[in-house]
N, C-alpha and C. Protein backbone atom coordinates (compact mmCIF):
# COMPACT_ATOMS: atom_id res chain seq x y z
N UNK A 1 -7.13 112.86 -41.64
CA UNK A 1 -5.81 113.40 -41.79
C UNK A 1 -5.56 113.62 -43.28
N UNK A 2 -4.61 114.88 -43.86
CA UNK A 2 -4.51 115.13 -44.76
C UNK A 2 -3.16 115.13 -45.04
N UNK A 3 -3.04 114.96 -46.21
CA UNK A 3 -1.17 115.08 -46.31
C UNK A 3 -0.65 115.50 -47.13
N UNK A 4 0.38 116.93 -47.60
CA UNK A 4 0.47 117.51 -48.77
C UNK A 4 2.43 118.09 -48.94
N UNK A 5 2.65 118.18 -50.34
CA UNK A 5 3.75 118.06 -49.72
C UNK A 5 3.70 120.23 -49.48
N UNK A 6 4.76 120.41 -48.95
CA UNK A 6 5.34 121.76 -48.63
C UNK A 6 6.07 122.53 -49.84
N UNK A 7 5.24 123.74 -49.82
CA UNK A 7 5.98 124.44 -51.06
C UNK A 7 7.04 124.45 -51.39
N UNK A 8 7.83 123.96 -52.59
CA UNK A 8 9.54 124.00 -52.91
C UNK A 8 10.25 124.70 -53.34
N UNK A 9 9.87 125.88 -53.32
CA UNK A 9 10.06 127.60 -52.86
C UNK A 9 10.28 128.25 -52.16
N UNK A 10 9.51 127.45 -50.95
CA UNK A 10 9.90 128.04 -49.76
C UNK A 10 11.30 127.34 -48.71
N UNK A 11 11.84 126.31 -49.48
CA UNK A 11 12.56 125.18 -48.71
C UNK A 11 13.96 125.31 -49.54
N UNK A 12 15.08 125.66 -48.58
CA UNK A 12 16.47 125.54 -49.34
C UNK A 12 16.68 124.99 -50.33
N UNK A 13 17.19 124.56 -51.41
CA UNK A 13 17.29 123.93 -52.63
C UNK A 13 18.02 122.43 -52.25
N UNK A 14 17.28 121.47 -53.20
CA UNK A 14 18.11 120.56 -52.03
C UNK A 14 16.68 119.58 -50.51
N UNK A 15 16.63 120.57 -50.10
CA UNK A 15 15.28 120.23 -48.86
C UNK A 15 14.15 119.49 -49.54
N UNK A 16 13.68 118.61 -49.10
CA UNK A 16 11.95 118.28 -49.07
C UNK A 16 11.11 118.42 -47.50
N UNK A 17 9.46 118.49 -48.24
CA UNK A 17 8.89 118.78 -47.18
C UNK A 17 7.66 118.22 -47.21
N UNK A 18 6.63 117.81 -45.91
CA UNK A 18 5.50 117.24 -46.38
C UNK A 18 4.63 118.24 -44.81
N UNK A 19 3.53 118.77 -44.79
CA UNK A 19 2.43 118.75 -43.66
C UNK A 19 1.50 118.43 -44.03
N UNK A 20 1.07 117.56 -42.63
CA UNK A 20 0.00 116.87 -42.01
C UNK A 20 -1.41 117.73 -41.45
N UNK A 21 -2.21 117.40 -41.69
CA UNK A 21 -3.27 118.18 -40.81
C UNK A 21 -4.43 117.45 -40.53
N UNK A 22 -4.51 117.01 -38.92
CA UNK A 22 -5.06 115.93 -38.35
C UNK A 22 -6.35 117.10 -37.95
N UNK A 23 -7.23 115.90 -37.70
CA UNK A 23 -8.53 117.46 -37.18
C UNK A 23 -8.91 116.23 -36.22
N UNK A 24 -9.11 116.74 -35.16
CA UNK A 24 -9.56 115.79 -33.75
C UNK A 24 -10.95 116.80 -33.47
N UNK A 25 -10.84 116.11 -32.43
CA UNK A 25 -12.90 116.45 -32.33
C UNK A 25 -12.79 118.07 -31.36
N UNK A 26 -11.64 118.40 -30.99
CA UNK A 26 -11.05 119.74 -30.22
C UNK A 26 -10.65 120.88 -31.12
N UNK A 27 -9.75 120.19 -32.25
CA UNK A 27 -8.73 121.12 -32.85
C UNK A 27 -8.61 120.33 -34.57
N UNK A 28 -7.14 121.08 -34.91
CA UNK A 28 -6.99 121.28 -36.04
C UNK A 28 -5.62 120.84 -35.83
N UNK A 29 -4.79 120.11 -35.62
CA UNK A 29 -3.04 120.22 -35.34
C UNK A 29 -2.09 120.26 -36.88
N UNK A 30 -1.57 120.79 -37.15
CA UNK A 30 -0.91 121.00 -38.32
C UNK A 30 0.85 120.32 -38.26
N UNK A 31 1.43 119.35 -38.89
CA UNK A 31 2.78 119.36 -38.67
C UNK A 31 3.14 119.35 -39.52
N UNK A 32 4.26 119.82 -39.89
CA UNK A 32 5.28 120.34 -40.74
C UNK A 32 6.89 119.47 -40.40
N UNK A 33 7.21 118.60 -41.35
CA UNK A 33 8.04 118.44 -41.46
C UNK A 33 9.46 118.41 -42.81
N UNK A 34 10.55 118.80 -42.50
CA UNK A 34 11.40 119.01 -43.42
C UNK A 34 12.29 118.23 -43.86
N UNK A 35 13.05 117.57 -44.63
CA UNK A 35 14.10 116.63 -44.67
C UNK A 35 14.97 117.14 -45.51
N UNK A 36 16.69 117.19 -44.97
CA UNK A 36 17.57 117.81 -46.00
C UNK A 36 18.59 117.01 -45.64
N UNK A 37 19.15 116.45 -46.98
CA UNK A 37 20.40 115.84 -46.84
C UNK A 37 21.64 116.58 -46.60
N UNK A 38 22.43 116.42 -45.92
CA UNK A 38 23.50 116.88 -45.66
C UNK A 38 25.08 116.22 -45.56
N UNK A 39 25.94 117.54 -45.20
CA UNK A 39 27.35 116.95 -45.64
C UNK A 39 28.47 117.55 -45.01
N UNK A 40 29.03 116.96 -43.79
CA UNK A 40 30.44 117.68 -43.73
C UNK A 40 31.13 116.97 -43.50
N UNK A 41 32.28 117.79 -44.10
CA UNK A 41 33.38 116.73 -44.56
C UNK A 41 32.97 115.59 -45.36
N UNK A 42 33.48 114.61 -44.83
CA UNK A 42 33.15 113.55 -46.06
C UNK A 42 32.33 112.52 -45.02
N UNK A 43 31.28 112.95 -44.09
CA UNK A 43 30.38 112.51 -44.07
C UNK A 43 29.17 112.90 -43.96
N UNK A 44 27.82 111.91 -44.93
CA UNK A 44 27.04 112.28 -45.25
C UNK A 44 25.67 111.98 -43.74
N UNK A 45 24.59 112.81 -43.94
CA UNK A 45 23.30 112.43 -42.88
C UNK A 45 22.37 112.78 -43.39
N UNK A 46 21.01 113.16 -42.98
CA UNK A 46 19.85 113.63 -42.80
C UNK A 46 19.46 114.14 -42.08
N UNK A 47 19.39 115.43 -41.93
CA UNK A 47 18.69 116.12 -41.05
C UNK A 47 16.56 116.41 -41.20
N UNK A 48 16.00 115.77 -40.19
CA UNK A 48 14.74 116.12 -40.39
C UNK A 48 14.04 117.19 -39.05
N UNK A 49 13.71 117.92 -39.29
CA UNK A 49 12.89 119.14 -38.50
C UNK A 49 11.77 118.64 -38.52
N UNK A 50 11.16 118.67 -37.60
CA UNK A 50 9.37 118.19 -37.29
C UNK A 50 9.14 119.43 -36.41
N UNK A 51 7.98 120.45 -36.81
CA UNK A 51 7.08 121.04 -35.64
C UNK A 51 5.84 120.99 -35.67
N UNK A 52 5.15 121.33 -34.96
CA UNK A 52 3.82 121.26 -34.57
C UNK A 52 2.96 121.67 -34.04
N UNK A 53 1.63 122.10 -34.30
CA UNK A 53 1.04 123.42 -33.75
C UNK A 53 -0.64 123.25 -33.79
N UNK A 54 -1.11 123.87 -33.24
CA UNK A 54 -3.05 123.77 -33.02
C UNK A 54 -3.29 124.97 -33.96
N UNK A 55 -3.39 124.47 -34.86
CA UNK A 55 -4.17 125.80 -35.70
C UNK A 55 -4.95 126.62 -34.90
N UNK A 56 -5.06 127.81 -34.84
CA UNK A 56 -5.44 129.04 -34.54
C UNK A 56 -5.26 129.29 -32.84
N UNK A 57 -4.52 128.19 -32.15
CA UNK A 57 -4.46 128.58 -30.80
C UNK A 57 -2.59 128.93 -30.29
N UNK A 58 -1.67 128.32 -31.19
CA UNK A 58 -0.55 128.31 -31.11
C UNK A 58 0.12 128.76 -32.64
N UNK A 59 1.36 129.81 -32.24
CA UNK A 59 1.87 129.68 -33.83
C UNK A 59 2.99 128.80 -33.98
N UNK A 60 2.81 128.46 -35.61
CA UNK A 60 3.83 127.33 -35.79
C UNK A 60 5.06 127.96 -35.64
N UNK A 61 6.27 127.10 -35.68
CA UNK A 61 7.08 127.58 -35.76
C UNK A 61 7.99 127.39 -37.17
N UNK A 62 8.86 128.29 -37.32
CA UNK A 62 9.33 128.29 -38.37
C UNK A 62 10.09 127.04 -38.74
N UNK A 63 9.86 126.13 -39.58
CA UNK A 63 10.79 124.90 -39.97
C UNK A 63 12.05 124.81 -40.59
N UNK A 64 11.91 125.89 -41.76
CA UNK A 64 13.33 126.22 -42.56
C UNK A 64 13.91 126.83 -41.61
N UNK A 65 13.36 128.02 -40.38
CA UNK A 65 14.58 128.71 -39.51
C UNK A 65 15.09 127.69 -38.61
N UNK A 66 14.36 126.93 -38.25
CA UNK A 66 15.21 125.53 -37.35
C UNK A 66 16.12 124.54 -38.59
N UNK A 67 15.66 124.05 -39.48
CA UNK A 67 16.83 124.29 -40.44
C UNK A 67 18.23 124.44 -39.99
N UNK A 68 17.74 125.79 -40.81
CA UNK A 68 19.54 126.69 -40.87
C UNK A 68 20.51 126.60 -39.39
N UNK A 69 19.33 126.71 -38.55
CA UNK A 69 20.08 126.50 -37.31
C UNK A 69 20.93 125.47 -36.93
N UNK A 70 20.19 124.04 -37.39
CA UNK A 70 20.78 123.03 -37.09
C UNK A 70 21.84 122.34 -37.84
N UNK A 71 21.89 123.60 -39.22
CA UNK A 71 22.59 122.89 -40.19
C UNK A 71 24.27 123.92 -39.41
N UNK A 72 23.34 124.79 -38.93
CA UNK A 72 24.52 125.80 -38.07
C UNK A 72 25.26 124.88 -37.10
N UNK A 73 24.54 124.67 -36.18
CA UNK A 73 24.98 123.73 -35.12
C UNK A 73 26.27 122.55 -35.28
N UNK A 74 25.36 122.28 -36.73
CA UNK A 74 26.22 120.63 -36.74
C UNK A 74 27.22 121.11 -38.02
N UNK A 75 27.48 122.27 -38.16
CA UNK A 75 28.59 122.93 -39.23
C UNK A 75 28.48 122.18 -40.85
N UNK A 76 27.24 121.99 -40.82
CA UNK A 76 27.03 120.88 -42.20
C UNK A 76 26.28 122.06 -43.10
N UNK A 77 26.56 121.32 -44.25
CA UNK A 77 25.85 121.92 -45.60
C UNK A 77 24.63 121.03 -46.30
N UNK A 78 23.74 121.55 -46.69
CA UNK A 78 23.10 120.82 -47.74
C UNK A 78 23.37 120.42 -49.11
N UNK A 79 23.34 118.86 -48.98
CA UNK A 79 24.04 118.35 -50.34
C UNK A 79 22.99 117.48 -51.24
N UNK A 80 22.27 118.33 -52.11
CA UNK A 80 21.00 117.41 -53.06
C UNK A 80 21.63 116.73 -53.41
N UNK A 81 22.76 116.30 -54.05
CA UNK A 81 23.49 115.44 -54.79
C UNK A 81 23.20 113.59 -54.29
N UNK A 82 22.69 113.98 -52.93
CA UNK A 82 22.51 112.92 -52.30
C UNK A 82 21.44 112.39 -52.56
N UNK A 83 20.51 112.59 -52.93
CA UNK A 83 19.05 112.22 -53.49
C UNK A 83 18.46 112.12 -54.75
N UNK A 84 19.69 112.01 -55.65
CA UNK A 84 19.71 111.67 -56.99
C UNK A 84 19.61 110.13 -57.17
N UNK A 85 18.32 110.00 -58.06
CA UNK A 85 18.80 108.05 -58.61
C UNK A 85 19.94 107.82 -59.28
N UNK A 86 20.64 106.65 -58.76
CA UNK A 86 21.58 106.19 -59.25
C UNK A 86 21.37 106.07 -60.96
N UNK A 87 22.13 106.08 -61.55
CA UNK A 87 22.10 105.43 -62.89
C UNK A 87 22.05 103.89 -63.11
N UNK A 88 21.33 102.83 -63.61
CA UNK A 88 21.70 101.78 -64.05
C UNK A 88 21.80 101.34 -65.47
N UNK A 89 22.40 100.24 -65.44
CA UNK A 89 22.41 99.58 -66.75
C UNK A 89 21.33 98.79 -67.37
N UNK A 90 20.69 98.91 -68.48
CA UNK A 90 19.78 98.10 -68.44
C UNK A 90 20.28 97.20 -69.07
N UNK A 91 20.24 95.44 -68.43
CA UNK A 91 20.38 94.56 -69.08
C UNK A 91 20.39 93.75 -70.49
N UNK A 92 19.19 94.62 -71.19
CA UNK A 92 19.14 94.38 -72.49
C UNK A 92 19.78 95.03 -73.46
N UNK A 93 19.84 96.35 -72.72
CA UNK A 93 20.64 96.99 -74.38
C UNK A 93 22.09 97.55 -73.56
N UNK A 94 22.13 97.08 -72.49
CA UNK A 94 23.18 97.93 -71.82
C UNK A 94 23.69 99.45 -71.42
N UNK A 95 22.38 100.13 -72.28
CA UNK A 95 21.83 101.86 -71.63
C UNK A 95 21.94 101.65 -70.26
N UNK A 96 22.56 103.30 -70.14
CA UNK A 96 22.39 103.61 -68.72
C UNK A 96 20.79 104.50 -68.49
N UNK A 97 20.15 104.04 -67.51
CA UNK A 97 18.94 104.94 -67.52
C UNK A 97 18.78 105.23 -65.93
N UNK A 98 18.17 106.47 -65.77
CA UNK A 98 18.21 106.87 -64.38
C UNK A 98 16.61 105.82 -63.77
N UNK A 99 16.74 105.78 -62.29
CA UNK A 99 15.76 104.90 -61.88
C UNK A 99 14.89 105.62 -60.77
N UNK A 100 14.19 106.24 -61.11
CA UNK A 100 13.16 107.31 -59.72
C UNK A 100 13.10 106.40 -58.98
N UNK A 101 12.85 107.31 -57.54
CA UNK A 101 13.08 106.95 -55.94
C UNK A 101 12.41 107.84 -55.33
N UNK A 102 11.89 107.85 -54.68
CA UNK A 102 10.38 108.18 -53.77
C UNK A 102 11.29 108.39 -52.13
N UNK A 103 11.33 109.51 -51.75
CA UNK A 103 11.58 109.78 -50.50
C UNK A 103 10.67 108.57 -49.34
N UNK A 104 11.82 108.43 -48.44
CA UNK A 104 10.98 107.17 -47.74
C UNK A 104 9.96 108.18 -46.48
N UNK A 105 8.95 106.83 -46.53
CA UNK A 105 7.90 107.34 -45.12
C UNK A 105 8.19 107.41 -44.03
N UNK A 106 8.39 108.43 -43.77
CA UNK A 106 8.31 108.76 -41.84
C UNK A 106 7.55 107.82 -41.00
């Protein structure tokens, strides 16, 4: 199995993405999944899209168009703001310094 993340060009601003590509002793299966934070009103979620497909026997399906759809559905927006490190203080000098954060594992 291989694991890479998804072009961030091709993904709303805001979105992350990672596919998988498992190779079994039949096939090739490819999955694609998306994660976008979101926002309506004043509450926040995650929306994640997963699809999945046999390389060269099925086509994938589009991930960002299920996306938009669902961001349709559930009348929400995408809000990056949500996936920013907090700022902390550092104890010694009392600077604020930002603290990287690693999208969690599926």
């Amino acid at each position: 199995m291989a694991m890479s993340t998804l072009e961030p060009g091709s993904l709303p601003k805001g979105a992350f993405g990672l596919r998988q590509r498992a190779t079994t002793r039949a096939s090739v299966v490819v999955v694609d999944m998306v994660y976008a934070p979101v926002r309506r009103g004043d509450q926040q979620g995650i929306l994640m899209i997963r699809t999945a497909a046999t390389e060269g026997k099925t086509s994938p399906q589009d991930a960002v168009g299920l996306l938009n759809k669902a961001l349709h559905r559930a009348d929400a927006r995408i809000d990056p703001d949500q996936l920013i490190a907090p700022a902390q203080t550092s104890p010694a000098s009392g600077s604020v310094t930002a603290t990287p954060t690693s999208p969690p594992t599926p």
